[in-house]
Structures are given as structure tokens and as C-alpha cells.
Protein backbone atom coordinates (compact mmCIF):
# COMPACT_ATOMS: atom_id res chain seq x y z
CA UNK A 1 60.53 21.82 20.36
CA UNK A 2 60.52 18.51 22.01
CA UNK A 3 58.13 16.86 24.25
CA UNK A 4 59.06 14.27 26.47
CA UNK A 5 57.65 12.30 29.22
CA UNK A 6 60.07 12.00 32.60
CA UNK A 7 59.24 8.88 35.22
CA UNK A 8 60.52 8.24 38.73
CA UNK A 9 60.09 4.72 39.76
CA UNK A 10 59.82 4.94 43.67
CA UNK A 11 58.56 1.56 45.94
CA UNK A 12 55.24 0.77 44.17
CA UNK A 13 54.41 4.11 42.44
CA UNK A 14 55.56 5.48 38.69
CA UNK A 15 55.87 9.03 38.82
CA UNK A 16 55.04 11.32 35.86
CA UNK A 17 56.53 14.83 34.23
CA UNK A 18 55.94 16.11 30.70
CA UNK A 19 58.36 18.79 29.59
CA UNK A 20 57.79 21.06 26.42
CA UNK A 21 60.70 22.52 25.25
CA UNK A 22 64.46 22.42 25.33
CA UNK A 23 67.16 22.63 27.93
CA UNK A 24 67.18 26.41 27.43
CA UNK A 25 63.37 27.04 27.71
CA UNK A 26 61.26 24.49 28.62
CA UNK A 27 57.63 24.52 30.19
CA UNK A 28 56.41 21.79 33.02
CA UNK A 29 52.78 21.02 30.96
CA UNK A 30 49.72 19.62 32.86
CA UNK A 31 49.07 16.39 33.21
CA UNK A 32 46.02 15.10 34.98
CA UNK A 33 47.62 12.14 36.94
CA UNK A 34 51.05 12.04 38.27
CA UNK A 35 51.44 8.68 40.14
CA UNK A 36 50.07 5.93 39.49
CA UNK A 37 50.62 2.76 41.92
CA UNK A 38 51.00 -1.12 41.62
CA UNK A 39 48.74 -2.01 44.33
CA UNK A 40 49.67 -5.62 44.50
CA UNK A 41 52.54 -6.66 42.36
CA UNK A 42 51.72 -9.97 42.60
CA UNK A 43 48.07 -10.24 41.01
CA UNK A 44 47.22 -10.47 37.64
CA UNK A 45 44.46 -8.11 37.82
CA UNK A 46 46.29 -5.58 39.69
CA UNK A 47 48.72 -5.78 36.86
CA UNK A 48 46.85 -5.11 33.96
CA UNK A 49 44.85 -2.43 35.86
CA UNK A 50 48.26 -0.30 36.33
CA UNK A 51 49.11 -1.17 32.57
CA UNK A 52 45.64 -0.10 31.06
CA UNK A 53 46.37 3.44 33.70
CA UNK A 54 49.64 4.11 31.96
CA UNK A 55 49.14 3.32 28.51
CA UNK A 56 46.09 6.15 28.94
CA UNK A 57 48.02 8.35 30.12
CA UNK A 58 50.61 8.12 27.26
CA UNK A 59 47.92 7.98 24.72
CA UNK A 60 45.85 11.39 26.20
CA UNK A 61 48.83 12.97 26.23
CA UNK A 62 50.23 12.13 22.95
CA UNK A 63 53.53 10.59 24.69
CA UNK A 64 55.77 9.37 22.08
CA UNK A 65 59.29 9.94 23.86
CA UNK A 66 60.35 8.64 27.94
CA UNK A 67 62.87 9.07 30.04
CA UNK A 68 62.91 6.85 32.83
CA UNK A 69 65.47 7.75 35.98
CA UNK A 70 66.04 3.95 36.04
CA UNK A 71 65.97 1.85 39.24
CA UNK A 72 69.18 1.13 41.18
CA UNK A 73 70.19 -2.61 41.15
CA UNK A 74 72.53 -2.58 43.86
CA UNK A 75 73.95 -1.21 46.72
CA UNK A 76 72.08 0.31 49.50
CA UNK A 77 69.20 2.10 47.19
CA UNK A 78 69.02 -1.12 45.84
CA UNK A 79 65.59 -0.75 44.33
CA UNK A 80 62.54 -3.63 45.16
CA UNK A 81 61.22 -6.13 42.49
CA UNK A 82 58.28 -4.23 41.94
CA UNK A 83 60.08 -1.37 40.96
CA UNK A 84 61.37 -3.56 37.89
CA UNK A 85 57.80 -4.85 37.04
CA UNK A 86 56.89 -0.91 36.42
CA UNK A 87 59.68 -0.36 34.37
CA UNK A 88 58.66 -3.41 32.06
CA UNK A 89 55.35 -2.48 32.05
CA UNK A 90 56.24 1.27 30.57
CA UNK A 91 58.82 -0.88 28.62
CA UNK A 92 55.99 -2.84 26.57
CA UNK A 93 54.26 0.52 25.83
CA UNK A 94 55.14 0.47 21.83
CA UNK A 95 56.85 4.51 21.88
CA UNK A 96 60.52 5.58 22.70
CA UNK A 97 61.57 4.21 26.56
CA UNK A 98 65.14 5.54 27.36
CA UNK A 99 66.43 3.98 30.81
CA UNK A 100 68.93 7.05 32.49
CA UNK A 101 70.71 5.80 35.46
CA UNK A 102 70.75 8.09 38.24
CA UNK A 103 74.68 8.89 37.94
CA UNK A 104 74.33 9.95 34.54
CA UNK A 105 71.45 12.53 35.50
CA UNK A 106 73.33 13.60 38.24
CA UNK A 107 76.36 14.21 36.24
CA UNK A 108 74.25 16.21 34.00
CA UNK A 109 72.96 18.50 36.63
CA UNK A 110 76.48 18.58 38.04
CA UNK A 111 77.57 20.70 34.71
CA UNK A 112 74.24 22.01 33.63
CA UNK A 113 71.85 23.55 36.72
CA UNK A 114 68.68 25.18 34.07
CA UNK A 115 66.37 22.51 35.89
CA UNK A 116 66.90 24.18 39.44
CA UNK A 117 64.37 26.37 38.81
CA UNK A 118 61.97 23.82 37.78
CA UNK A 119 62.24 22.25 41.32
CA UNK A 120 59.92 24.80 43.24
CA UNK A 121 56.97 24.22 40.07
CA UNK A 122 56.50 20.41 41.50
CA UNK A 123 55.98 17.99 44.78
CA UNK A 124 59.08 16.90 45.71
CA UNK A 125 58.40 13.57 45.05
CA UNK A 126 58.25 14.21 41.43
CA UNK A 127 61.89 15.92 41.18
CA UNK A 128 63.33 12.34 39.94
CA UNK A 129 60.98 12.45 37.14
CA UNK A 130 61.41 16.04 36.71
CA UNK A 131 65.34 15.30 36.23
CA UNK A 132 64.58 12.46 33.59
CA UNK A 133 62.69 14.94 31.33
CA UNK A 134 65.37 17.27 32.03
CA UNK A 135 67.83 14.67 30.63
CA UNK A 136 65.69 13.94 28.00
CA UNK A 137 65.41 17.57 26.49
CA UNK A 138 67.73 18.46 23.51
């Protein structure tokens, strides 16, 4: 069974989903913190606080594999620079980061709709990290 970490980068906040299973059967686990935010983007210390928050999370849970709905870098959901700083951050963490764009998820749920279910077990503003794992799952 794989386990694998989904994150929704929204604004200033990394969103976080950890799915046991497969695309079949799959279980939404617990996991004690499920945003975490870049206060200030621009400060060192800010920085390294929201770095030291995720890499605990990863090692807590025993995170090895990521799927991360990646930020839009154009258009009109053209996602802000500090939506790219969390993404590098989780992309230094030394385990598996896979960057999904959103139109390959959303071709996937398209064809395959297991995850609907899935969608009334979380906040709504976790359903892009939710769809990451999703992807993720074999």
C-alpha cells in the first residue's frame, strides 16, 4: 500500500493530506497540522521558521513520497511569488517531491471520480491537496 503526502499551495499557506492506500481503497490518515503559513515571505527568520514546521511534519509522519498540485504561472490564477518560495522550500526537503499541474489532476478526475467521496472527509480548502494525493496513489 502506498503512502503519500498531497499539498495545495494557496496565497501564503501549504496545505497538507496523507493518503494510505491505493486508488481503489484508500484511507485520509490523521495528521496533526494541516496548514502551515509563510507569515512574511520576505524575512529570513520567518523563512526558516516555516521550513523547520514542514520538515517536522514530514519527519513525524514518516513522509517519504509528495505530490504537490503545483502553482499556476500564468494566466488569471497566476499564482504569487510566495507561492513559489513554499514550493522550494518542500523542494529542499531531501524525500520524493512530484510537481502535478492542475490540468493533469483534473484530467485524472475527469476519467477516474474514486476521490469524490473523499471530498465530504475534509475542509474544503484542503480538496487541492486531497486531489494531489489522489494523483499520487498507484
Amino acid at each position: 500500500m502506498a503512502r503519500v503526502c498531497g499539498i495545495g499551495i494557496t496565497g501564503k499557506s501549504a496545505i497538507f493530506i496523507l493518503l494510505n492506500g491505493d486508488k481503489n481503497k484508500f484511507v485520509i490518515e490523521k495528521i496533526d497540522t494541516k496548514k502551515i503559513n509563510l507569515e512574511d515571505d520576505l524575512g529570513q527568520e520567518s523563512v526558516i521558521t516555516f521550513s523547520k514546521k514542514v520538515h517536522k511534519i514530514f519527519i513525524d509522519h514518516n513522509i517519504k513520497d509528495v505530490y504537490i498540485k503545483r502553482p499556476s504561472t500564468s494566466g488569471r490564477f497566476q499564482a504569487s511569488p510566495t507561492a513559489f518560495k513554499i514550493e522550494t522550500i518542500i523542494q529542499l526537503e531531501f524525500l520524493q517531491v512530484n510537481l502535478v499541474a492542475p490540468q493533469t489532476i483534473a484530467a485524472l478526475l475527469k476519467k477516474d471520480n474514486r476521490m469524490e467521496e473523499a471530498k465530504d472527509q475534509v475542509l474544503k480548502y484542503q480538496i487541492p491537496a486531497l486531489e494531489a494525493a489522489f494523483y499520487g496513489l498507484k
